[in-house]
PDB file of N, CA and C in Angstrom:
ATOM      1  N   UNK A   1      80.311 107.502 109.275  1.00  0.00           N
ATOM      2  CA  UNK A   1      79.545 107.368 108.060  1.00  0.00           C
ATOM      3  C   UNK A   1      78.050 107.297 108.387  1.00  0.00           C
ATOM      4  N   UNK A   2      77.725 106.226 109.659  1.00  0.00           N
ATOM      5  CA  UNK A   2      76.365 106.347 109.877  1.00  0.00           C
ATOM      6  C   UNK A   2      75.463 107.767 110.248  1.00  0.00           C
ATOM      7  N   UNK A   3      76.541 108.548 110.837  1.00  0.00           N
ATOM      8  CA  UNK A   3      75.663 110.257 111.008  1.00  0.00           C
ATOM      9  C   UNK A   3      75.775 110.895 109.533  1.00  0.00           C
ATOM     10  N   UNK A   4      76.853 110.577 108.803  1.00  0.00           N
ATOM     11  CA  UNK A   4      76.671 111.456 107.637  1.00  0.00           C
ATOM     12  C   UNK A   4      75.333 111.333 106.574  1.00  0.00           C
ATOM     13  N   UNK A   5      75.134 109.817 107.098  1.00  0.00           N
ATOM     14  CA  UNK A   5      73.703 108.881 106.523  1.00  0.00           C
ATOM     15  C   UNK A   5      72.259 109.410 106.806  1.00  0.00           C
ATOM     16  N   UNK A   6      72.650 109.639 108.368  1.00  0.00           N
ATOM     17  CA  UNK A   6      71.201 110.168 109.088  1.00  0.00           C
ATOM     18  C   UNK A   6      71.098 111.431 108.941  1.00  0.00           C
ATOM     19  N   UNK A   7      71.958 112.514 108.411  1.00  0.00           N
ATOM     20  CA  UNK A   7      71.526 113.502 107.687  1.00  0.00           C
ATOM     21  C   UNK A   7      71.549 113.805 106.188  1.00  0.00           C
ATOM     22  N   UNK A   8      71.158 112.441 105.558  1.00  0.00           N
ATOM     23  CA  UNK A   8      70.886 112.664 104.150  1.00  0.00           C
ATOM     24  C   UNK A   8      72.207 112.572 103.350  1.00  0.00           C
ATOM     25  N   UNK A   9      73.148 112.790 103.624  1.00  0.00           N
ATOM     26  CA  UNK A   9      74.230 113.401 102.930  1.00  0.00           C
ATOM     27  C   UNK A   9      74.966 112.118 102.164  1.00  0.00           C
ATOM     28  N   UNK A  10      74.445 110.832 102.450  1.00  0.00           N
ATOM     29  CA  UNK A  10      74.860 109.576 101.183  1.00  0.00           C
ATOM     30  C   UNK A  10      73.858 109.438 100.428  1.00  0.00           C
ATOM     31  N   UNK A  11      73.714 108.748  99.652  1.00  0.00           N
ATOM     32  CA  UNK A  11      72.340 108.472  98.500  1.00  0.00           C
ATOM     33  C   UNK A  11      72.870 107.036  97.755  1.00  0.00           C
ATOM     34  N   UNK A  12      73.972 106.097  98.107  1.00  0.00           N
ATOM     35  CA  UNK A  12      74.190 104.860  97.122  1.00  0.00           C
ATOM     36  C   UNK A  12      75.699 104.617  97.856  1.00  0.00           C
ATOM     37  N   UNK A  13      75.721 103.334  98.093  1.00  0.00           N
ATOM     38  CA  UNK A  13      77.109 102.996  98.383  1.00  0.00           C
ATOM     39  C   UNK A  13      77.087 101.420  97.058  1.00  0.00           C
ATOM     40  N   UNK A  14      78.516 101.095  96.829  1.00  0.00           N
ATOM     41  CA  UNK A  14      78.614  99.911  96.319  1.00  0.00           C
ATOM     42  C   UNK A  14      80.319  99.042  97.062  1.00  0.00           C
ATOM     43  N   UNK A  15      80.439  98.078  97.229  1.00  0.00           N
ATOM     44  CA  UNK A  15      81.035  96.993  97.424  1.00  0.00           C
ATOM     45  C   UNK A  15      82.180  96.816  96.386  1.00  0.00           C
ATOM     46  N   UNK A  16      83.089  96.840  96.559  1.00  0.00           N
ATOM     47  CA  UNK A  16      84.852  96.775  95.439  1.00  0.00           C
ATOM     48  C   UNK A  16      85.324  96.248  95.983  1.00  0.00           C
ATOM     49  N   UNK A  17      85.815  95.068  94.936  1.00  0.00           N
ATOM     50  CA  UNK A  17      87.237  94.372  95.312  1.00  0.00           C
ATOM     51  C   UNK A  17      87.764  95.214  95.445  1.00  0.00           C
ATOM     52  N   UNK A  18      89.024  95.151  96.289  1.00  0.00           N
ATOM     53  CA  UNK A  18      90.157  95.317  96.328  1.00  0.00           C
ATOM     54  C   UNK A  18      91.584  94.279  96.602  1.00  0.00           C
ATOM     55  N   UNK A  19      91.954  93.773  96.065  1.00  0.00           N
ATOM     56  CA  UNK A  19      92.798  92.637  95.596  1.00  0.00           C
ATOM     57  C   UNK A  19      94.188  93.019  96.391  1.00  0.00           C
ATOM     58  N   UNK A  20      94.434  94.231  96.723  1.00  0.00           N
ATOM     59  CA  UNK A  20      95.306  94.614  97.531  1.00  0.00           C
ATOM     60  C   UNK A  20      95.552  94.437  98.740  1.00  0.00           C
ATOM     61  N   UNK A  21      94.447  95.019  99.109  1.00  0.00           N
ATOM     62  CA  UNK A  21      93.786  94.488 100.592  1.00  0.00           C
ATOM     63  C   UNK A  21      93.749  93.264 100.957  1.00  0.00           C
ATOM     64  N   UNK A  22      93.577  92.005  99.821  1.00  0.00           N
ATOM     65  CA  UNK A  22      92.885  90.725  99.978  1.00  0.00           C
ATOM     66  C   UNK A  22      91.028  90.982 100.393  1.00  0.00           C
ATOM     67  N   UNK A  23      90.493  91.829 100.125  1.00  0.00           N
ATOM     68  CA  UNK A  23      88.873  91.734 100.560  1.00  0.00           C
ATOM     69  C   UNK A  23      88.112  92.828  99.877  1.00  0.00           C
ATOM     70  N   UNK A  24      87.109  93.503 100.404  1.00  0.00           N
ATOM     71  CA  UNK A  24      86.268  94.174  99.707  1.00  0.00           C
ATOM     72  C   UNK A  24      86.077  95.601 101.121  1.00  0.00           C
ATOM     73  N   UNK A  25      85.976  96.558  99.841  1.00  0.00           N
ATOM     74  CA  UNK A  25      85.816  97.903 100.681  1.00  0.00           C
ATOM     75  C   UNK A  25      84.680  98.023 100.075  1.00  0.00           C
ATOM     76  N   UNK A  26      84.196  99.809 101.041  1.00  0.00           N
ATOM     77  CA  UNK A  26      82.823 100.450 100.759  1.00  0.00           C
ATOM     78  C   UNK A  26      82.881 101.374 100.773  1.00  0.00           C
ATOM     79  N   UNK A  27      82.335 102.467  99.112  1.00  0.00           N
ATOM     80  CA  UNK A  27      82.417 102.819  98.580  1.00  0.00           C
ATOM     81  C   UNK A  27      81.180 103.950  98.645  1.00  0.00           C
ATOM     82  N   UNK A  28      80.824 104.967  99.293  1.00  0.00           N
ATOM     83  CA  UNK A  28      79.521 105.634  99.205  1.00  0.00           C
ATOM     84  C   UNK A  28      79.751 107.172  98.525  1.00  0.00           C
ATOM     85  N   UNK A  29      78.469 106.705  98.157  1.00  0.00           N
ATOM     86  CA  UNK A  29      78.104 108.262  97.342  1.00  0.00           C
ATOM     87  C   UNK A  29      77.660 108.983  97.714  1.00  0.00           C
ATOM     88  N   UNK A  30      77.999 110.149  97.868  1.00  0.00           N
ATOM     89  CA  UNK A  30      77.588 111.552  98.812  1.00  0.00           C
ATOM     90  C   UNK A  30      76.529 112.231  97.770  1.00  0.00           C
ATOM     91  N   UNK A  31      75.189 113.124  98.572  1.00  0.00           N
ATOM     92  CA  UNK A  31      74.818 114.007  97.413  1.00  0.00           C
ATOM     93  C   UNK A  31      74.935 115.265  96.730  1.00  0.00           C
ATOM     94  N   UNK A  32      76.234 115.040  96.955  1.00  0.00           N
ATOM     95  CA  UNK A  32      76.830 116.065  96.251  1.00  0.00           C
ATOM     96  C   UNK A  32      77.877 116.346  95.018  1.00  0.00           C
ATOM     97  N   UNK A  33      77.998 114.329  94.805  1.00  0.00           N
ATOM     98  CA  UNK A  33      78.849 113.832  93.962  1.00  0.00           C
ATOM     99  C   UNK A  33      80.079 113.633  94.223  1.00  0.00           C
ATOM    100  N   UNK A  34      80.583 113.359  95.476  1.00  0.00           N
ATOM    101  CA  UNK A  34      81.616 112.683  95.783  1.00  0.00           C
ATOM    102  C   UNK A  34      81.805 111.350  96.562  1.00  0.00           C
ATOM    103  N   UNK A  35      82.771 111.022  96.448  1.00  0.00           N
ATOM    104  CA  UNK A  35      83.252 109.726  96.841  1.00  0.00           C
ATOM    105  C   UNK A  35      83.972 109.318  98.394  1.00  0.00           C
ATOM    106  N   UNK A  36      83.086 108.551  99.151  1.00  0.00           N
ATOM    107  CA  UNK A  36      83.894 108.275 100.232  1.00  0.00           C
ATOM    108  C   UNK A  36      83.939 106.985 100.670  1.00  0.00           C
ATOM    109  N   UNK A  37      85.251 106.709 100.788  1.00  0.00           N
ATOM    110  CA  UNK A  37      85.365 105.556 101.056  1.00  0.00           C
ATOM    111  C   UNK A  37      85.337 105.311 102.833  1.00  0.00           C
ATOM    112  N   UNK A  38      84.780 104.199 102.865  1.00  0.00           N
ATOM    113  CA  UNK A  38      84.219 104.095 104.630  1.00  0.00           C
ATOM    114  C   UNK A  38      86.042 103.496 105.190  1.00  0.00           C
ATOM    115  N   UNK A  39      86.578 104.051 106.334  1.00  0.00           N
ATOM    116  CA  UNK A  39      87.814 104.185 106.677  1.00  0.00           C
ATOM    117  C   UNK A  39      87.867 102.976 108.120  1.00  0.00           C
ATOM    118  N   UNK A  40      88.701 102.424 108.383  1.00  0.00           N
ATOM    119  CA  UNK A  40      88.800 101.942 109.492  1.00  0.00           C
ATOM    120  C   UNK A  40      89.958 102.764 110.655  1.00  0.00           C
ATOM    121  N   UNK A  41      89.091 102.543 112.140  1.00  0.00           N
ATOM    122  CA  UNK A  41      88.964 103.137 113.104  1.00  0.00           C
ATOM    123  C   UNK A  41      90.463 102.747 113.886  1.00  0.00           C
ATOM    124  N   UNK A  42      90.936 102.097 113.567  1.00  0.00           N
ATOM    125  CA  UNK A  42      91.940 101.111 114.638  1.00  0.00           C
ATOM    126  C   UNK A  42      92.958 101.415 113.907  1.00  0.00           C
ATOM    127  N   UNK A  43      93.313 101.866 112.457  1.00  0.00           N
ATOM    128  CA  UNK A  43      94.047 102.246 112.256  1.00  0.00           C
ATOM    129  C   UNK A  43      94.301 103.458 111.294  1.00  0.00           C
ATOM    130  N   UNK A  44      95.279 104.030 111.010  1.00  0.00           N
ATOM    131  CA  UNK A  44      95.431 105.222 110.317  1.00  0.00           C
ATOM    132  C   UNK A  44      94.222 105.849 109.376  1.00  0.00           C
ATOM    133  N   UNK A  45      94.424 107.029 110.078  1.00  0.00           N
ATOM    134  CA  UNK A  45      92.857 107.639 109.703  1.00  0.00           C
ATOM    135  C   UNK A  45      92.393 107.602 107.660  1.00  0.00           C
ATOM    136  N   UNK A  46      93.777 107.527 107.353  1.00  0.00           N
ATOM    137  CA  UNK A  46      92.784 107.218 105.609  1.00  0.00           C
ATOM    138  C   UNK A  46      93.253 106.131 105.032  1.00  0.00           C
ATOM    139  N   UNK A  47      93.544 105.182 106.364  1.00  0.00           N
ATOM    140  CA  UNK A  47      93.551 103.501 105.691  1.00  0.00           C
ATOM    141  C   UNK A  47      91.547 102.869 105.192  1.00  0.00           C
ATOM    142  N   UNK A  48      91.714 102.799 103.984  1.00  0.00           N
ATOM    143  CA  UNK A  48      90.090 101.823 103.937  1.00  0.00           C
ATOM    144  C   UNK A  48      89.850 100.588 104.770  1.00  0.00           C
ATOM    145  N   UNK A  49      89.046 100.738 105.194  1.00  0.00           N
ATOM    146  CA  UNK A  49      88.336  99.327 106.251  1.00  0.00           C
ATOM    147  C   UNK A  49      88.136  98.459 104.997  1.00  0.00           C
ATOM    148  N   UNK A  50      89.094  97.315 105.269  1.00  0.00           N
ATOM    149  CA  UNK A  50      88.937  95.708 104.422  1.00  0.00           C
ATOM    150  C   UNK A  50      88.074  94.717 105.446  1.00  0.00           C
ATOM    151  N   UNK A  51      86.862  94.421 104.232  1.00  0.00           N
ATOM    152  CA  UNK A  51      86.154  93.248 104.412  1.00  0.00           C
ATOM    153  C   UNK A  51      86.560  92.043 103.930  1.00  0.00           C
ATOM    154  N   UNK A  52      86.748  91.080 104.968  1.00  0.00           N
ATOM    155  CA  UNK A  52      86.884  89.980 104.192  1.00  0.00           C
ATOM    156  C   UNK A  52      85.960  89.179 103.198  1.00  0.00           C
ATOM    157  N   UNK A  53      84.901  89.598 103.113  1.00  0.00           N
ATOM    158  CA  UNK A  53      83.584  88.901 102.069  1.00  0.00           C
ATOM    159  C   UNK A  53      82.909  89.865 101.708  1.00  0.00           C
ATOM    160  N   UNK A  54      82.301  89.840 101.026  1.00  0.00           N
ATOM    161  CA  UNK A  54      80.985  90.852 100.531  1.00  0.00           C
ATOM    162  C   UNK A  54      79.723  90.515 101.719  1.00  0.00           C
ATOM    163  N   UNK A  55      79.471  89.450 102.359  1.00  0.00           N
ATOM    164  CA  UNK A  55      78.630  89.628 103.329  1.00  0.00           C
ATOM    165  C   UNK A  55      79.035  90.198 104.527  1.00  0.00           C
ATOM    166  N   UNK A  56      80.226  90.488 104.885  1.00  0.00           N
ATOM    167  CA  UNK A  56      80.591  91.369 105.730  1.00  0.00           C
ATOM    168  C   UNK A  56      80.329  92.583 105.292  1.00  0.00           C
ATOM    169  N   UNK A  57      80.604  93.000 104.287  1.00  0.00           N
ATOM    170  CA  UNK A  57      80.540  94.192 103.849  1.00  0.00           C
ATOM    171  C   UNK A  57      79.047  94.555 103.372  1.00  0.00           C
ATOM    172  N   UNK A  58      78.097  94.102 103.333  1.00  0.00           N
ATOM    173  CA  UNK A  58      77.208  94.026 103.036  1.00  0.00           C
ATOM    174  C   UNK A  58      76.116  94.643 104.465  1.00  0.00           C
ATOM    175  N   UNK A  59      76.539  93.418 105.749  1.00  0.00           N
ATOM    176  CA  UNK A  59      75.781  93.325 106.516  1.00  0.00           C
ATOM    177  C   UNK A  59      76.604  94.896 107.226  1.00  0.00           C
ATOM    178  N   UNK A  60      77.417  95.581 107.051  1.00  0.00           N
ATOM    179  CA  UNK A  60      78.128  96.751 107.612  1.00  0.00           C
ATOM    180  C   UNK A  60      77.352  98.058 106.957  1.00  0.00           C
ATOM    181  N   UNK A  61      77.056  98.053 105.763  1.00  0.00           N
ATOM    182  CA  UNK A  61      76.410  98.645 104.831  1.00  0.00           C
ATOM    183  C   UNK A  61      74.884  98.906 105.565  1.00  0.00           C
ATOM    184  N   UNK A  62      74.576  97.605 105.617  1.00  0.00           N
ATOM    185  CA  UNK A  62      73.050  97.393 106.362  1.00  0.00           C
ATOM    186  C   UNK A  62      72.757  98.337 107.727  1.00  0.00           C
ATOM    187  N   UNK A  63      74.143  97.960 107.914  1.00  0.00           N
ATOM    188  CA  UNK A  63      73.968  98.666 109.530  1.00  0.00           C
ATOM    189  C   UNK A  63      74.186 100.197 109.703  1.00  0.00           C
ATOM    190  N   UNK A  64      74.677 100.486 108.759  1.00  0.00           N
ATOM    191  CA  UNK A  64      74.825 102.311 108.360  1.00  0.00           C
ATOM    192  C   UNK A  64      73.179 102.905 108.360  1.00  0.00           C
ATOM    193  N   UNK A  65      72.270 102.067 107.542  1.00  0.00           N
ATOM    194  CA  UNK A  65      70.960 102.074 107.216  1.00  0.00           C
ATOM    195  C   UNK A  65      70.794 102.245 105.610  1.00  0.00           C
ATOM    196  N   UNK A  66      72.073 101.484 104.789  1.00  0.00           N
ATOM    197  CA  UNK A  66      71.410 101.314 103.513  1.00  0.00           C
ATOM    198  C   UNK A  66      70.524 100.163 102.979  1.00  0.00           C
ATOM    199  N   UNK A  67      69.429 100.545 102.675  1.00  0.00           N
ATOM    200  CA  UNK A  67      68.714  99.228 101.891  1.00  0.00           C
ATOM    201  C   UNK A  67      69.265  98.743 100.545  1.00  0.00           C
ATOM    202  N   UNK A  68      69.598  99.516  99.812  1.00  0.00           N
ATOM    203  CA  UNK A  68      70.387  99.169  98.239  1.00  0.00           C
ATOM    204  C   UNK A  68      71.602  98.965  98.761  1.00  0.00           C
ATOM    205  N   UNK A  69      72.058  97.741  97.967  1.00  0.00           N
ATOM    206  CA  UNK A  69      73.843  97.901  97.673  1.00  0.00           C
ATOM    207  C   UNK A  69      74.017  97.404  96.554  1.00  0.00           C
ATOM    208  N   UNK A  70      75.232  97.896  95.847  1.00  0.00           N
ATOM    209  CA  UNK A  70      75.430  97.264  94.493  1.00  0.00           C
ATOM    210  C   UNK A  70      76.771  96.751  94.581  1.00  0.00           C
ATOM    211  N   UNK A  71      77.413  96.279  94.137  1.00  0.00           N
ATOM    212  CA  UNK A  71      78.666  94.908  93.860  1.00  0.00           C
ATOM    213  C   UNK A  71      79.223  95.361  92.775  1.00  0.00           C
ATOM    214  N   UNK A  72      80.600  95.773  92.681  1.00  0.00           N
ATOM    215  CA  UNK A  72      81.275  95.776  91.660  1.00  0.00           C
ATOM    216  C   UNK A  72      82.417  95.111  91.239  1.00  0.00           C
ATOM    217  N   UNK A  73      82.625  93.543  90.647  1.00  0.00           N
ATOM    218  CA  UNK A  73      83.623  92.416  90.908  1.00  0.00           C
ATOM    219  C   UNK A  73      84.766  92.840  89.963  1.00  0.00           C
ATOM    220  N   UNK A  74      84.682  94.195  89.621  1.00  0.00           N
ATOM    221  CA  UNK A  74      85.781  94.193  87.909  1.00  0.00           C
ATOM    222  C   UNK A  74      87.275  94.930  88.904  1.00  0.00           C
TER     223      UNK A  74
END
């Protein structure tokens, strides 16, 4: 996700419960109008990476190189 970043190609990620999971995934917006959800590495390639907090997920976000994040608790 972080190279897809450094060539422009996200523009907005936001933060979702997921109640399934027990935690919060991340959610980025491509500019091209699609949706990708950031995946974890350790296991099956289109399992979503669960955060346990929004500051995990937050400070992961950070580290991609987004300055905005938005929160969606619904």
């Amino acid at each position: 996700m972080k190279v897809l970043f450094d060539n422009g190609g996200l523009k907005a990620v936001t933060i979702k419960r997921a109640p399934l999971m027990d935690g919060y995934i991340l959610i980025a917006n491509t500019t091209n109008k699609n949706v990708h959800v950031m995946t974890s590495q350790r296991e099956e390639s289109n399992t979503p990476r669960a955060f346990k907090s929004i500051d995990a997920a937050a400070a992961n976000a950070q580290k991609i190189g987004f300055k905005k994040i938005s929160i969606d608790l619904s």
